[in-house]
C-alpha atoms as a PDB file:
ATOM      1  CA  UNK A   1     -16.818 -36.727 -45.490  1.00  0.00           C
ATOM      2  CA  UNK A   2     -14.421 -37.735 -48.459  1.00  0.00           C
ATOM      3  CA  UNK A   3     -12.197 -34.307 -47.671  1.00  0.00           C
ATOM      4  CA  UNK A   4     -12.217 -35.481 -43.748  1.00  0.00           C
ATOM      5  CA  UNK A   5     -11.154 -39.086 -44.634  1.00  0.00           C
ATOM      6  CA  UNK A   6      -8.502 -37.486 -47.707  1.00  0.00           C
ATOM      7  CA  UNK A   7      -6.772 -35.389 -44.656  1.00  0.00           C
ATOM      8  CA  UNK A   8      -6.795 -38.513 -42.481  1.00  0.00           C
ATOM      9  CA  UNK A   9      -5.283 -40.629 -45.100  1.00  0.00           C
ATOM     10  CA  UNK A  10      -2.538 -37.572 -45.837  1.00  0.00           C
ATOM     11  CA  UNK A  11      -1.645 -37.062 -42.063  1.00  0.00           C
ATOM     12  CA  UNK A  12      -1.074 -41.221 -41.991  1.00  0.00           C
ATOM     13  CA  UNK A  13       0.682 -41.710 -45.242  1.00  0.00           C
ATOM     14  CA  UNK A  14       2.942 -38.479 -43.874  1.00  0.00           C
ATOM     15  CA  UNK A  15       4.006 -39.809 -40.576  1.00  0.00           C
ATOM     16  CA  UNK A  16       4.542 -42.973 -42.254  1.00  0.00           C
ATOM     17  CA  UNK A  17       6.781 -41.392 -44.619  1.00  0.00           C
ATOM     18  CA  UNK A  18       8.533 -39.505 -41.769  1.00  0.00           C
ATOM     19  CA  UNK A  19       9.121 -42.612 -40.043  1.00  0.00           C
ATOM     20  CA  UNK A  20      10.235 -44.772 -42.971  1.00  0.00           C
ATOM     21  CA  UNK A  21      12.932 -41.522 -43.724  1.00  0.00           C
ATOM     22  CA  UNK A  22      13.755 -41.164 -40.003  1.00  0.00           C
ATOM     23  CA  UNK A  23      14.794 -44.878 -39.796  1.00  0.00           C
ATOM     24  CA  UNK A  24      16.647 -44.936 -43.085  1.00  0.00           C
ATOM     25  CA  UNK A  25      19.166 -42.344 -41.561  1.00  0.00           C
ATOM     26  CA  UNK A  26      19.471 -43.634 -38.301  1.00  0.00           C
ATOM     27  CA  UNK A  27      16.580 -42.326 -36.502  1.00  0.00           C
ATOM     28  CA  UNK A  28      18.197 -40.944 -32.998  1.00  0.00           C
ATOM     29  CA  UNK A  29      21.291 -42.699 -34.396  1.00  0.00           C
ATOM     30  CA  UNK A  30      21.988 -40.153 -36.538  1.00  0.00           C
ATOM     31  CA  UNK A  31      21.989 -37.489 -33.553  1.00  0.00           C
ATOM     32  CA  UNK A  32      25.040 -39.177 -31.749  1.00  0.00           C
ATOM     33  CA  UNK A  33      26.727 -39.455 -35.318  1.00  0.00           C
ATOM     34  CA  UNK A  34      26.355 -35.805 -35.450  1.00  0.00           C
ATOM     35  CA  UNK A  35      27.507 -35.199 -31.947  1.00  0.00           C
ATOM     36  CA  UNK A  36      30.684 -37.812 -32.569  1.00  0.00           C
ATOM     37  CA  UNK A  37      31.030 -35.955 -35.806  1.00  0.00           C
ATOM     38  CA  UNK A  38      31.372 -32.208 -33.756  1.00  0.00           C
ATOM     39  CA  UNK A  39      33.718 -33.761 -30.978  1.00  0.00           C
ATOM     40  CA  UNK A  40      35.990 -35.252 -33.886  1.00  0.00           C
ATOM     41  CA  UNK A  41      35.938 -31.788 -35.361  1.00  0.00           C
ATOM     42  CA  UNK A  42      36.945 -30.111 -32.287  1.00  0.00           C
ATOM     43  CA  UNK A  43      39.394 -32.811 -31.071  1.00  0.00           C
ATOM     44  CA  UNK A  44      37.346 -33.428 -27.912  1.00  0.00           C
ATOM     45  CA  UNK A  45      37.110 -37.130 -28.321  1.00  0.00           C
ATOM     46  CA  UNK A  46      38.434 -38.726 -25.129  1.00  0.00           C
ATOM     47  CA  UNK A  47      41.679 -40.271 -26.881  1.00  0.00           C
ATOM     48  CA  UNK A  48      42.419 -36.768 -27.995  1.00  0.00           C
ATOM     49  CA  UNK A  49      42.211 -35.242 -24.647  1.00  0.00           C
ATOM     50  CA  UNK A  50      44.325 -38.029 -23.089  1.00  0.00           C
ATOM     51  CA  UNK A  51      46.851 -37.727 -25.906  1.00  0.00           C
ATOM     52  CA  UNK A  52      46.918 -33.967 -25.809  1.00  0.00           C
ATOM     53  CA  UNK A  53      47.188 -34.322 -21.691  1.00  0.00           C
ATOM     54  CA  UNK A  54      50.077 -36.450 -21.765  1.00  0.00           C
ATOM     55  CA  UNK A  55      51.861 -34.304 -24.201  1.00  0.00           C
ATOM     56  CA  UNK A  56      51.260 -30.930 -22.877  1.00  0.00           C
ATOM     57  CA  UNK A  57      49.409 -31.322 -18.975  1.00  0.00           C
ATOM     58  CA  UNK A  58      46.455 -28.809 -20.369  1.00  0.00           C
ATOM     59  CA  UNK A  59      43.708 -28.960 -22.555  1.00  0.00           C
ATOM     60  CA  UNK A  60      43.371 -25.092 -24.973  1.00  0.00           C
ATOM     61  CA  UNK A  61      40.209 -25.159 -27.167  1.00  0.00           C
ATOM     62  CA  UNK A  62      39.111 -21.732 -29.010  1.00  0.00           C
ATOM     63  CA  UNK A  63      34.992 -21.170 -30.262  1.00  0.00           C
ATOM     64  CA  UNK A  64      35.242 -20.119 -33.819  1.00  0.00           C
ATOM     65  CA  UNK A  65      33.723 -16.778 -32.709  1.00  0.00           C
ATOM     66  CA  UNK A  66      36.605 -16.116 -30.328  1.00  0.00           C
ATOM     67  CA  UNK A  67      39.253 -16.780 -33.056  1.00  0.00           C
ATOM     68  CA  UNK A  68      36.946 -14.322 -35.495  1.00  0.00           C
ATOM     69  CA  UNK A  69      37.176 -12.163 -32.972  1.00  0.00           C
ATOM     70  CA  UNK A  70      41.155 -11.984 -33.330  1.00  0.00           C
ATOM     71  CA  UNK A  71      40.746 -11.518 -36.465  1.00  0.00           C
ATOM     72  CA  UNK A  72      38.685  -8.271 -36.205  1.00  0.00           C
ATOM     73  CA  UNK A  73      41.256  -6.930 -33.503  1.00  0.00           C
ATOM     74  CA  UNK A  74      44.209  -7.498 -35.882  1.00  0.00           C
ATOM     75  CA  UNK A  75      41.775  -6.232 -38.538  1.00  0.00           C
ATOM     76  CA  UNK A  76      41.518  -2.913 -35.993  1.00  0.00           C
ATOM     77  CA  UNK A  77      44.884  -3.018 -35.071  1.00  0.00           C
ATOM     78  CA  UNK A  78      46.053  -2.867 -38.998  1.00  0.00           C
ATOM     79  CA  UNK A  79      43.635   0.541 -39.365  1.00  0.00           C
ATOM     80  CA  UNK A  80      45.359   1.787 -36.405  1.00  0.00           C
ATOM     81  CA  UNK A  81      48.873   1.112 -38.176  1.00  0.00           C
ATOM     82  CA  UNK A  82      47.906   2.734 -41.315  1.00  0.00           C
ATOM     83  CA  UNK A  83      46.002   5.706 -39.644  1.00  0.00           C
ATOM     84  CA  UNK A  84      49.236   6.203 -37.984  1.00  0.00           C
ATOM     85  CA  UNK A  85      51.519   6.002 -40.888  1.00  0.00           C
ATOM     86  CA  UNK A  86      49.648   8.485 -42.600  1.00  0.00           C
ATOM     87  CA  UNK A  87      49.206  11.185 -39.864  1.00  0.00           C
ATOM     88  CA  UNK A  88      53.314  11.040 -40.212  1.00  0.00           C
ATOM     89  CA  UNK A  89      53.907  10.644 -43.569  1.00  0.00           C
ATOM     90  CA  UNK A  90      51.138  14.204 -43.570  1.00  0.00           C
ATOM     91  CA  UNK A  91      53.543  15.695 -40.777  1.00  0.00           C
ATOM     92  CA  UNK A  92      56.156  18.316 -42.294  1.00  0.00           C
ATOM     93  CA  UNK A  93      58.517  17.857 -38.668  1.00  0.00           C
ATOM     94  CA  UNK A  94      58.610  13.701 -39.392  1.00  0.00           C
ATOM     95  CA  UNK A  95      59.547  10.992 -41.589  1.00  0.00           C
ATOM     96  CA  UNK A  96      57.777   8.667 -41.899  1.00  0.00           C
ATOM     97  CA  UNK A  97      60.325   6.217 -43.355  1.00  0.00           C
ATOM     98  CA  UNK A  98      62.297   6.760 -40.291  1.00  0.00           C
ATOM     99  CA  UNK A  99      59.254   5.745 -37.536  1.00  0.00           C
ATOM    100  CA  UNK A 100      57.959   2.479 -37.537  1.00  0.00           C
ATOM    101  CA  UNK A 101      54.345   1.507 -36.097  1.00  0.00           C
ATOM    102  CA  UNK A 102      53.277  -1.296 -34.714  1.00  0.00           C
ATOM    103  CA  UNK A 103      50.116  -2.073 -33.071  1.00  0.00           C
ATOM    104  CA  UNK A 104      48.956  -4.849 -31.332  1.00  0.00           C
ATOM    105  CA  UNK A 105      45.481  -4.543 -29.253  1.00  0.00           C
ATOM    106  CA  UNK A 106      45.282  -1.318 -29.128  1.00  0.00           C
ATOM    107  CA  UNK A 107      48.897  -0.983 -27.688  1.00  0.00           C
ATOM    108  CA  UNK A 108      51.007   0.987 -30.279  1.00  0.00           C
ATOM    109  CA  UNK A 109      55.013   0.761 -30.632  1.00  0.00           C
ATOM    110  CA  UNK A 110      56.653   3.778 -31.988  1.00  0.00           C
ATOM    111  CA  UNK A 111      60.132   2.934 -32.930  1.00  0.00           C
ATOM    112  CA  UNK A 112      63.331   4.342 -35.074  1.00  0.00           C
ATOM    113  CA  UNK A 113      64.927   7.649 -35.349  1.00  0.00           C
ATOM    114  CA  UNK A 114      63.564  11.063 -35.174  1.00  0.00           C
ATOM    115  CA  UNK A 115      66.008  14.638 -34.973  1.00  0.00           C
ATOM    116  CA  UNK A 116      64.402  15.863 -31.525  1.00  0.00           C
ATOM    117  CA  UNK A 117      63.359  15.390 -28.600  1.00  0.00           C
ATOM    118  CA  UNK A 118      60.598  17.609 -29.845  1.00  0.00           C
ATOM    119  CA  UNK A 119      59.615  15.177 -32.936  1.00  0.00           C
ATOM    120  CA  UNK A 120      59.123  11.651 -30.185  1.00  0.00           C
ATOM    121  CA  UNK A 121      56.818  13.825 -28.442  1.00  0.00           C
ATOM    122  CA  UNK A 122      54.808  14.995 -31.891  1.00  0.00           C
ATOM    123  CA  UNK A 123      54.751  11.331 -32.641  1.00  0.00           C
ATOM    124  CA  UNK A 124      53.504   9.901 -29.649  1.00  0.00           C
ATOM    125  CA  UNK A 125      50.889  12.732 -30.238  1.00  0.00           C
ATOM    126  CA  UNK A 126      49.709  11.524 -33.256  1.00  0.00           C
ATOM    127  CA  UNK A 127      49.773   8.604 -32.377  1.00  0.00           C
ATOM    128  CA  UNK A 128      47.782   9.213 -28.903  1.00  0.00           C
ATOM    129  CA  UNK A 129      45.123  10.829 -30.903  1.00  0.00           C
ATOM    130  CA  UNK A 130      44.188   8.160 -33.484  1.00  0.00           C
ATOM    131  CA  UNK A 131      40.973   6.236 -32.744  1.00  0.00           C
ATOM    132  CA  UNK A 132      41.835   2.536 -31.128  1.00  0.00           C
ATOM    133  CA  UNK A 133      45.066   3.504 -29.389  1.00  0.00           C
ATOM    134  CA  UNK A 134      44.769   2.322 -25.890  1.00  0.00           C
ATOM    135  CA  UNK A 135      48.509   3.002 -24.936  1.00  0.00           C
ATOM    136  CA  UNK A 136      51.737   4.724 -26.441  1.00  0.00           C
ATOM    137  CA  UNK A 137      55.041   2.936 -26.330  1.00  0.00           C
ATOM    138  CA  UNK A 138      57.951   5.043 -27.850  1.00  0.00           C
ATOM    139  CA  UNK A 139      61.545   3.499 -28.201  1.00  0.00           C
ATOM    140  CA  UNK A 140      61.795   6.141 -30.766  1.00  0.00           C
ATOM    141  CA  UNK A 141      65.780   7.534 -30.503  1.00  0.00           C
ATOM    142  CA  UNK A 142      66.946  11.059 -31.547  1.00  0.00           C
ATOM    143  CA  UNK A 143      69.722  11.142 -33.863  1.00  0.00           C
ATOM    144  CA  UNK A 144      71.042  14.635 -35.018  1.00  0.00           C
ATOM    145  CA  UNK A 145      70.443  14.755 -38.864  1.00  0.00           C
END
């Protein structure tokens, strides 16, 4: 009987608690501060989005995971570069110092000099076979050496 009225007195001097900690931060209060809090974080606030609407006539928001996502492409697209770079600087027919790389989504730019027609299409090759590359764009121009 004592251990029945010990857990009675527990569970009642615990929801009391709750409540008495509940009400010192607001209670439900404390919910709509956090949700004022995220739209002032965001810039979604209703004087924001007029502002913003008057300024430009559209509204752009990006989710954090979305911008980490951009991050990882240019991440990928970086790899690509590099992977690149070094299949040409390993290539006896090209010079590396001569091509430049750049890659952006998955699109790669070849671009510079090379001394044949022969050494745009070894580039683009190496270029076409190095994991991520979704396209080829050569501007590369020969130029007898």
């Amino acid at each position: 009987m004592k251990v029945l009225f010990a857990l009675i007195l527990g569970i009642i001097i615990g929801a009391g608690g709750l409540w008495y900690y509940s009400a010192r931060q607001g209670g439900s209060g404390s919910v709509s501060n956090a949700i004022e809090e995220k739209l002032r974080i965001l810039d979604l606030r209703t004087n924001d989005i007029k502002d913003e609407l008057t300024r430009t006539g559209q509204i752009i928001r990006r989710k954090a995971r979305e911008a980490g996502q951009a991050i990882a492409d240019a991440t990928a697209d970086a790899r690509t570069t590099a992977a690149i770079k070094t299949k040409l600087v390993a290539s006896s027919d090209l010079s590396a110092l001569n091509v430049s790389v750049n890659t952006t989504g998955g699109i790669v730019t070849l671009s510079g000099t090379v001394p044949s027609a022969e050494a745009i299409s070894k580039a683009m090759l190496l270029a076409m076979e190095t994991d991520g590359v979704r396209e080829v764009i050569s501007t590369l121009q020969v130029k007898k050496q």
